[in-house]
N, C-alpha and C. Protein backbone atom coordinates (compact mmCIF):
# COMPACT_ATOMS: atom_id res chain seq x y z
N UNK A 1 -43.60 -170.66 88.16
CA UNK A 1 -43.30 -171.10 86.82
C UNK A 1 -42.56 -169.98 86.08
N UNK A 2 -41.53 -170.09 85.53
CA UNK A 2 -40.64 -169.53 84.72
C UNK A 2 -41.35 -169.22 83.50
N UNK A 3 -41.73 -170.63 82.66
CA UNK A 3 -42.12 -169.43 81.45
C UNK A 3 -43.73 -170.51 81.40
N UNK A 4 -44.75 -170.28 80.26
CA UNK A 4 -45.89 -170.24 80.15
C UNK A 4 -45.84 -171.31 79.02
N UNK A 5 -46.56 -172.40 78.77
CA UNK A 5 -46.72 -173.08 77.11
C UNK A 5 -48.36 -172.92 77.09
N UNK A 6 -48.42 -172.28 75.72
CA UNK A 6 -50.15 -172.48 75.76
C UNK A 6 -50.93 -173.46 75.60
N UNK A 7 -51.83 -174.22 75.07
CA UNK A 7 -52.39 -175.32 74.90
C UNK A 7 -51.67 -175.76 73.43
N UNK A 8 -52.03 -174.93 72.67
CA UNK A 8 -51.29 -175.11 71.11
C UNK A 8 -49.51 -175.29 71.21
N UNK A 9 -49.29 -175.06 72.26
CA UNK A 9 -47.79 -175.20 72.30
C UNK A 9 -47.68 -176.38 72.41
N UNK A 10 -48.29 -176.60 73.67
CA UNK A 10 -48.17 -178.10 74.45
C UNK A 10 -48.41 -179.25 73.57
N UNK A 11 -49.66 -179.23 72.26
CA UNK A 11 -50.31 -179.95 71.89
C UNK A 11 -48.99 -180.45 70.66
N UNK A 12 -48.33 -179.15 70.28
CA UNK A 12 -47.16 -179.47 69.15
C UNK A 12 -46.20 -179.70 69.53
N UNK A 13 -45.92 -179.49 70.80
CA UNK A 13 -44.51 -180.08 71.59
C UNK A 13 -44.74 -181.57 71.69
N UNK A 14 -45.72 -182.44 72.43
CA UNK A 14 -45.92 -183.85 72.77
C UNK A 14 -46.04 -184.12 71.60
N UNK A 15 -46.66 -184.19 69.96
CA UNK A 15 -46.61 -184.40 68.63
C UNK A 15 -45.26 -184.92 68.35
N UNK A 16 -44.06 -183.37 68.39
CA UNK A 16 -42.77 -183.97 68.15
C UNK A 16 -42.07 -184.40 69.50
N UNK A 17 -42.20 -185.03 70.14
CA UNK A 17 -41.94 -185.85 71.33
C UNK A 17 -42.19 -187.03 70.90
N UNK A 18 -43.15 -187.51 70.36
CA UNK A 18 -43.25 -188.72 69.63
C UNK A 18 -42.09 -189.78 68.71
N UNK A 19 -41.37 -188.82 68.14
CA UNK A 19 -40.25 -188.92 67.43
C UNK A 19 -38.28 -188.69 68.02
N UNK A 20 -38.74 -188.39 69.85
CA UNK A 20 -37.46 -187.95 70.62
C UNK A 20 -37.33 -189.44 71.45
N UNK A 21 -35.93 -189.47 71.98
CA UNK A 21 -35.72 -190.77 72.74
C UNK A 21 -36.70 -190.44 74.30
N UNK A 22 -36.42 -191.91 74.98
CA UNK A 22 -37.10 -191.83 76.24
C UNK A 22 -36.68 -191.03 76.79
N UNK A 23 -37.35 -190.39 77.58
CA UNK A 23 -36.79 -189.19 78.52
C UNK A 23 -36.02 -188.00 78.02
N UNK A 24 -36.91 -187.89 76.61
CA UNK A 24 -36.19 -186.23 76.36
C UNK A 24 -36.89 -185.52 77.06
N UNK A 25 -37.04 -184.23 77.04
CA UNK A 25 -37.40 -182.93 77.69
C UNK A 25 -37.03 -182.15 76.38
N UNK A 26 -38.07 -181.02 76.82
CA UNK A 26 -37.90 -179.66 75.72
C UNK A 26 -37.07 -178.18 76.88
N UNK A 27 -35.84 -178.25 75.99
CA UNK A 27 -34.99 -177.08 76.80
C UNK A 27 -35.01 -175.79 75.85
N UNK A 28 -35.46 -175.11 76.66
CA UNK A 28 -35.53 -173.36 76.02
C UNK A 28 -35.03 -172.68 77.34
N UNK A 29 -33.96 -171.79 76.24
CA UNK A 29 -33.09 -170.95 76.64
C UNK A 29 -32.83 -169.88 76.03
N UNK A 30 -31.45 -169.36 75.96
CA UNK A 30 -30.78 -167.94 74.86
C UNK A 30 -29.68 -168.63 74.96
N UNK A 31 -29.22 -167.89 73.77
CA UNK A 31 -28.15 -167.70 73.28
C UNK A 31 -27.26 -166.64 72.50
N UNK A 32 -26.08 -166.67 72.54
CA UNK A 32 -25.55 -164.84 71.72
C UNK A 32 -25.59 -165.47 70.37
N UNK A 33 -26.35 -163.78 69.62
CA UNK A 33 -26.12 -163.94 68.30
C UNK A 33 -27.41 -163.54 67.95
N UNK A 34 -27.69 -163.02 66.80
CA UNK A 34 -28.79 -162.53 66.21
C UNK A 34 -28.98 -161.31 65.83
N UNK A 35 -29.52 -160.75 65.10
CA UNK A 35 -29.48 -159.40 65.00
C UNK A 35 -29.99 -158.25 65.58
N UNK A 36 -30.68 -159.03 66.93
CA UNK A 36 -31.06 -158.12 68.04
C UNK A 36 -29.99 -158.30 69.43
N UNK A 37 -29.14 -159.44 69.01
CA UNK A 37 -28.27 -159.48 69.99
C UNK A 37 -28.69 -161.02 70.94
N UNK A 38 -29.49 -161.30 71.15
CA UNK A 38 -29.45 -162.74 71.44
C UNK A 38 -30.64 -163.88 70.91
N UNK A 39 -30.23 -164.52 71.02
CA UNK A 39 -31.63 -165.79 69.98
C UNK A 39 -32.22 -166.71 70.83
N UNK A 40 -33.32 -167.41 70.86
CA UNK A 40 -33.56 -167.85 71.63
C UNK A 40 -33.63 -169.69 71.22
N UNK A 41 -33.39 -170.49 71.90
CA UNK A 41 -32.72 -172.23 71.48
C UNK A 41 -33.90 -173.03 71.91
N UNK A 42 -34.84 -173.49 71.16
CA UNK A 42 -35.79 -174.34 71.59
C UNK A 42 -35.73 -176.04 70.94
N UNK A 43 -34.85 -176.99 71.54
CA UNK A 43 -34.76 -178.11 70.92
C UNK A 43 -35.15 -179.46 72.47
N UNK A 44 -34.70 -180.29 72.01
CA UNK A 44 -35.08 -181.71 72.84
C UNK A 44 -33.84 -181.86 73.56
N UNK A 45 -33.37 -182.33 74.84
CA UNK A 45 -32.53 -182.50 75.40
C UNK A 45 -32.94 -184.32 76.41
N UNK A 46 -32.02 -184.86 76.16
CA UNK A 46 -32.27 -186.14 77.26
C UNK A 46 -31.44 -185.52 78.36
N UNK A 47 -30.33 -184.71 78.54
CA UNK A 47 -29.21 -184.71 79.77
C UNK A 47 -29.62 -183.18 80.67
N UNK A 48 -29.75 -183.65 81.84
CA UNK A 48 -29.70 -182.17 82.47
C UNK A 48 -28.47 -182.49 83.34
N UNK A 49 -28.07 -181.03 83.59
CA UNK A 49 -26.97 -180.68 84.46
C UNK A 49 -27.82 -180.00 85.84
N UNK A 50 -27.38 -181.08 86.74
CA UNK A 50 -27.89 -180.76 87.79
C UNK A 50 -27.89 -179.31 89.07
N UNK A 51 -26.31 -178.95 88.62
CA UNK A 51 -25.96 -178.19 89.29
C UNK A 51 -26.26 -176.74 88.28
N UNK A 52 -26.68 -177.15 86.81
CA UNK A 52 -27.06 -175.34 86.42
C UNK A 52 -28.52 -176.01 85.83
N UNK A 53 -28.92 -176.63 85.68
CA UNK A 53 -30.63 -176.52 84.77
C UNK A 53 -31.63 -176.76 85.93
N UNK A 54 -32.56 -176.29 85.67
CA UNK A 54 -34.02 -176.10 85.86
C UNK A 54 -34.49 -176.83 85.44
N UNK A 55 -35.15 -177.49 86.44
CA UNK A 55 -36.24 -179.18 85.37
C UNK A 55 -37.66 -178.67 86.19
N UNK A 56 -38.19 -177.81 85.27
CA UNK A 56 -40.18 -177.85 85.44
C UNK A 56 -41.00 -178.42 84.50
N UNK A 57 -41.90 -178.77 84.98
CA UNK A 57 -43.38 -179.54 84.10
C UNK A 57 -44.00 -178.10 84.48
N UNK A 58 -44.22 -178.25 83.00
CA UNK A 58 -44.93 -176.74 82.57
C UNK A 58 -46.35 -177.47 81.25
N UNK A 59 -47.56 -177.32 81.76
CA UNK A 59 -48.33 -177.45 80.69
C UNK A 59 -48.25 -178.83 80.50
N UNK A 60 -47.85 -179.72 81.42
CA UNK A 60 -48.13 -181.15 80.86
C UNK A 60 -46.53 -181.69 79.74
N UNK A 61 -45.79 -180.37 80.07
CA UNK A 61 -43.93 -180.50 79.24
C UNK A 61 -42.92 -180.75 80.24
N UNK A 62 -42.29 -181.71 80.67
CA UNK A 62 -40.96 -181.46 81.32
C UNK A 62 -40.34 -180.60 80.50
N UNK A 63 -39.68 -179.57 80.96
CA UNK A 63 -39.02 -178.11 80.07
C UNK A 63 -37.24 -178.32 81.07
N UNK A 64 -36.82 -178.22 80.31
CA UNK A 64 -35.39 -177.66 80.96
C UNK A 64 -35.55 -175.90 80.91
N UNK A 65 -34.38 -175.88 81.62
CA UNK A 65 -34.20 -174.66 81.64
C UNK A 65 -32.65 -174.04 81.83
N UNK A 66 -31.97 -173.98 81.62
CA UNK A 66 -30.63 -172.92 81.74
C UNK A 66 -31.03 -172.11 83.10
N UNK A 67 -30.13 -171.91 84.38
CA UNK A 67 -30.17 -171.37 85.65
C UNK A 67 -30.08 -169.70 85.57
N UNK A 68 -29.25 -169.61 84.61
CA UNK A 68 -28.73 -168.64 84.39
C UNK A 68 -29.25 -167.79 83.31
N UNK A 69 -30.20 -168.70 82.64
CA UNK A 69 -31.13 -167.81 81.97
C UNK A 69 -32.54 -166.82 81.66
N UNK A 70 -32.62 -167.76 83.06
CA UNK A 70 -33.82 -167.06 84.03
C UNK A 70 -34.53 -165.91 84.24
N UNK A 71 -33.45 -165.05 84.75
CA UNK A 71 -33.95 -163.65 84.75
C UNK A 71 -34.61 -162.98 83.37
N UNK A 72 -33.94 -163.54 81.83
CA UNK A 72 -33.76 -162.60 80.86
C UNK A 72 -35.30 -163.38 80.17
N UNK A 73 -35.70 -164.73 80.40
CA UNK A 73 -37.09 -165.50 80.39
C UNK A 73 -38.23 -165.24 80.77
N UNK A 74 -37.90 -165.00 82.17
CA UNK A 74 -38.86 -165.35 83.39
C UNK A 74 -40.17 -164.44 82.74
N UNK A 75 -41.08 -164.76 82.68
CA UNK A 75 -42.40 -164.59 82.16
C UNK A 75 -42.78 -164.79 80.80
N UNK A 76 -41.95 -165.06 79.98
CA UNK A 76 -41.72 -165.73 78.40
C UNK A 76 -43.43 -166.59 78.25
N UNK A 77 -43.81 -166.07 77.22
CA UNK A 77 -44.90 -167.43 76.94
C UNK A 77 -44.56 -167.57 75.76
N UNK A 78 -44.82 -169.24 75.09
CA UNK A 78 -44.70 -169.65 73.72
C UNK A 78 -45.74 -170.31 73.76
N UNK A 79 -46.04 -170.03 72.31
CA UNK A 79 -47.57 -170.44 71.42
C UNK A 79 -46.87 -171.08 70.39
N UNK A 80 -47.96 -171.79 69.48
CA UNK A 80 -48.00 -172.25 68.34
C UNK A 80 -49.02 -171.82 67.37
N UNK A 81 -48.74 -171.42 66.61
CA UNK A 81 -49.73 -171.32 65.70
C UNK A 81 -50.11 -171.21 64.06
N UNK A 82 -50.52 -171.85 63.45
CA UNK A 82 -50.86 -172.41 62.31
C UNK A 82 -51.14 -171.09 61.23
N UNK A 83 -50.26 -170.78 60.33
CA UNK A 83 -51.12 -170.16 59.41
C UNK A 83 -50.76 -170.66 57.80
N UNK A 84 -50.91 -170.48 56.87
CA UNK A 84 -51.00 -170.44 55.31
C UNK A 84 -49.89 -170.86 55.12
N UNK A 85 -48.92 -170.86 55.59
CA UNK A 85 -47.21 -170.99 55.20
C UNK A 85 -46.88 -172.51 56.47
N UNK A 86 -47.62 -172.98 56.75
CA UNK A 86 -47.58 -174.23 57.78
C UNK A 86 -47.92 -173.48 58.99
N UNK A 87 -47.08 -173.20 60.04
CA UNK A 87 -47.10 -173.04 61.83
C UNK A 87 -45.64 -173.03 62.30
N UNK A 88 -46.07 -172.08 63.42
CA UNK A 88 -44.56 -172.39 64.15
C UNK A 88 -44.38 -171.49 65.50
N UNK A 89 -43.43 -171.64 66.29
CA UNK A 89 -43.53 -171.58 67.30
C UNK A 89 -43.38 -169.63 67.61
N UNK A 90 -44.43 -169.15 68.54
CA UNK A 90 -44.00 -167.77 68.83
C UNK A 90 -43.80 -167.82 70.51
N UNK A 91 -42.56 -166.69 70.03
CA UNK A 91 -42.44 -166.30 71.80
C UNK A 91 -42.98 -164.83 71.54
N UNK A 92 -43.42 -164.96 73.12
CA UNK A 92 -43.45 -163.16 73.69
C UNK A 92 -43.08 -163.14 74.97
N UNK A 93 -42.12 -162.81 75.02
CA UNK A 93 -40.91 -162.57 76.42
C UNK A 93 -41.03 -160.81 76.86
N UNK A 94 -41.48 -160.73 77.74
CA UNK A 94 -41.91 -159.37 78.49
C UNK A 94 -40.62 -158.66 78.83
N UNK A 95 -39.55 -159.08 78.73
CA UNK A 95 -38.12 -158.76 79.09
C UNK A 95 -37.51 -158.26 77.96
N UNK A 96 -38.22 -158.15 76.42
CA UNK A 96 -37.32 -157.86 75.67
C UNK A 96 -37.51 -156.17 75.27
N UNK A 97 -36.61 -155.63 75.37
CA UNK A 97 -37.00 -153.91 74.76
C UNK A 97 -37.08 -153.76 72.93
N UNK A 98 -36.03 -155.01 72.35
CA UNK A 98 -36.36 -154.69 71.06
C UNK A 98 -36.13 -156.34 70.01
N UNK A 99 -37.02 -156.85 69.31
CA UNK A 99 -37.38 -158.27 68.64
C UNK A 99 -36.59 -157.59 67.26
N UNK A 100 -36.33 -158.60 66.84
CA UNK A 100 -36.26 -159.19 65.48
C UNK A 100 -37.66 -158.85 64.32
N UNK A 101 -37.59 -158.83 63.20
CA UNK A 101 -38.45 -159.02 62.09
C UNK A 101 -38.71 -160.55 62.49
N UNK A 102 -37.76 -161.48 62.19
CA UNK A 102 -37.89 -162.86 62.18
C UNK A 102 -38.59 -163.38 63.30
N UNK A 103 -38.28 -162.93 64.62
CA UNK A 103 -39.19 -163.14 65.59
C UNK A 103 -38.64 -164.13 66.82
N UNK A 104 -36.94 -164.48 66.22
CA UNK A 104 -36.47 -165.77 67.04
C UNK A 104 -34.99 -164.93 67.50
N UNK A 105 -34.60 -163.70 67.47
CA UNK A 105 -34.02 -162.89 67.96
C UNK A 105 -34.57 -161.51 68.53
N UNK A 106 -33.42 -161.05 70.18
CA UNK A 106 -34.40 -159.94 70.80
C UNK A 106 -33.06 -159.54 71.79
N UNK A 107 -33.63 -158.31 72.13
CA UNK A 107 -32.36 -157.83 73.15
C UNK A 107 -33.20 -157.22 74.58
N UNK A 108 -32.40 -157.88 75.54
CA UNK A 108 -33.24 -157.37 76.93
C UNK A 108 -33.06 -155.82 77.45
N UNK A 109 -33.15 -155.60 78.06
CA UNK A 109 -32.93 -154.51 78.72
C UNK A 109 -31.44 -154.19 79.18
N UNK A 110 -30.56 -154.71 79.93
CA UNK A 110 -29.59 -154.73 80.05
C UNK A 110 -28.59 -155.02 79.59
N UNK A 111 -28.82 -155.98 78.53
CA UNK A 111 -27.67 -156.00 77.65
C UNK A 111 -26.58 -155.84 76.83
N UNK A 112 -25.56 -155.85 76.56
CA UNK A 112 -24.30 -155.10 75.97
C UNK A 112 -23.31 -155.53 75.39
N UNK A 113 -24.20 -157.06 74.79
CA UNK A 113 -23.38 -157.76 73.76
C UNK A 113 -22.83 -157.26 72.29
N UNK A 114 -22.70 -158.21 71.58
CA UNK A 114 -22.33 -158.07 69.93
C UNK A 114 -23.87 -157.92 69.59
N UNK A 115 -24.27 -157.26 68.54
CA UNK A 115 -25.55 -157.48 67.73
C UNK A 115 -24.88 -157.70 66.13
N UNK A 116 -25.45 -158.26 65.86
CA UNK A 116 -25.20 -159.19 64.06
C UNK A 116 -26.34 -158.56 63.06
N UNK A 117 -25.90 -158.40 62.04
CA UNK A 117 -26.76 -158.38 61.03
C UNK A 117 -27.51 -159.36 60.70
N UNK A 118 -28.88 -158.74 60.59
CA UNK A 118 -29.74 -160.04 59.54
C UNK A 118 -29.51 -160.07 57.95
């Protein structure tokens, strides 16, 4: 398994699944941009590309996955969790050397992109 959903993840992912067409899937990946240098994309997808995505059931989630995003993931867990200001989704990706304040941008180890201001 690529990356980890905890119970609280799982429980708020199938919630808004409720509201996605038949046969979406939840795809998490990266992307450039952020002020640590890359961000990470957690939305609903119906289409996989066969020849680059990753289709695992993780936690009771069909998850997409980006092929190629793998390495910079691979041990990623996301939680959910509820506090005073509503809830929302956290990652902790073991691959990153330096996060964001915000918490939805991070830069890996190898990397040598653009980094952006927050």
């Amino acid at each position: 398994m690529v990356i980890t959903l905890t119970d609280s993840a799982r429980d708020q992912i199938k919630e808004m699944m409720k509201d996605e067409p038949e046969g979406a899937r939840l795809r998490f990946g990266i992307q450039g941009g952020g002020c640590s240098g890359l961000s990470y994309s957690l939305s609903f997808d119906e289409h996989v590309n066969e020849e680059l995505d990753i289709v695992e059931e993780i936690n009771e989630i069909p998850v997409v996955l980006f092929s190629q995003d793998v390495p910079i993931i691979e041990g990623t867990k996301i939680d959910f969790k509820e506090n005073l200001m509503g809830g929302g989704f956290s990652i902790d990706n073991p691959n990153a050397i330096v996060s964001c304040g915000c918490g939805s941008s991070f830069r890996p180890k190898e990397y040598e992109g653009p980094i952006e201001k927050c």
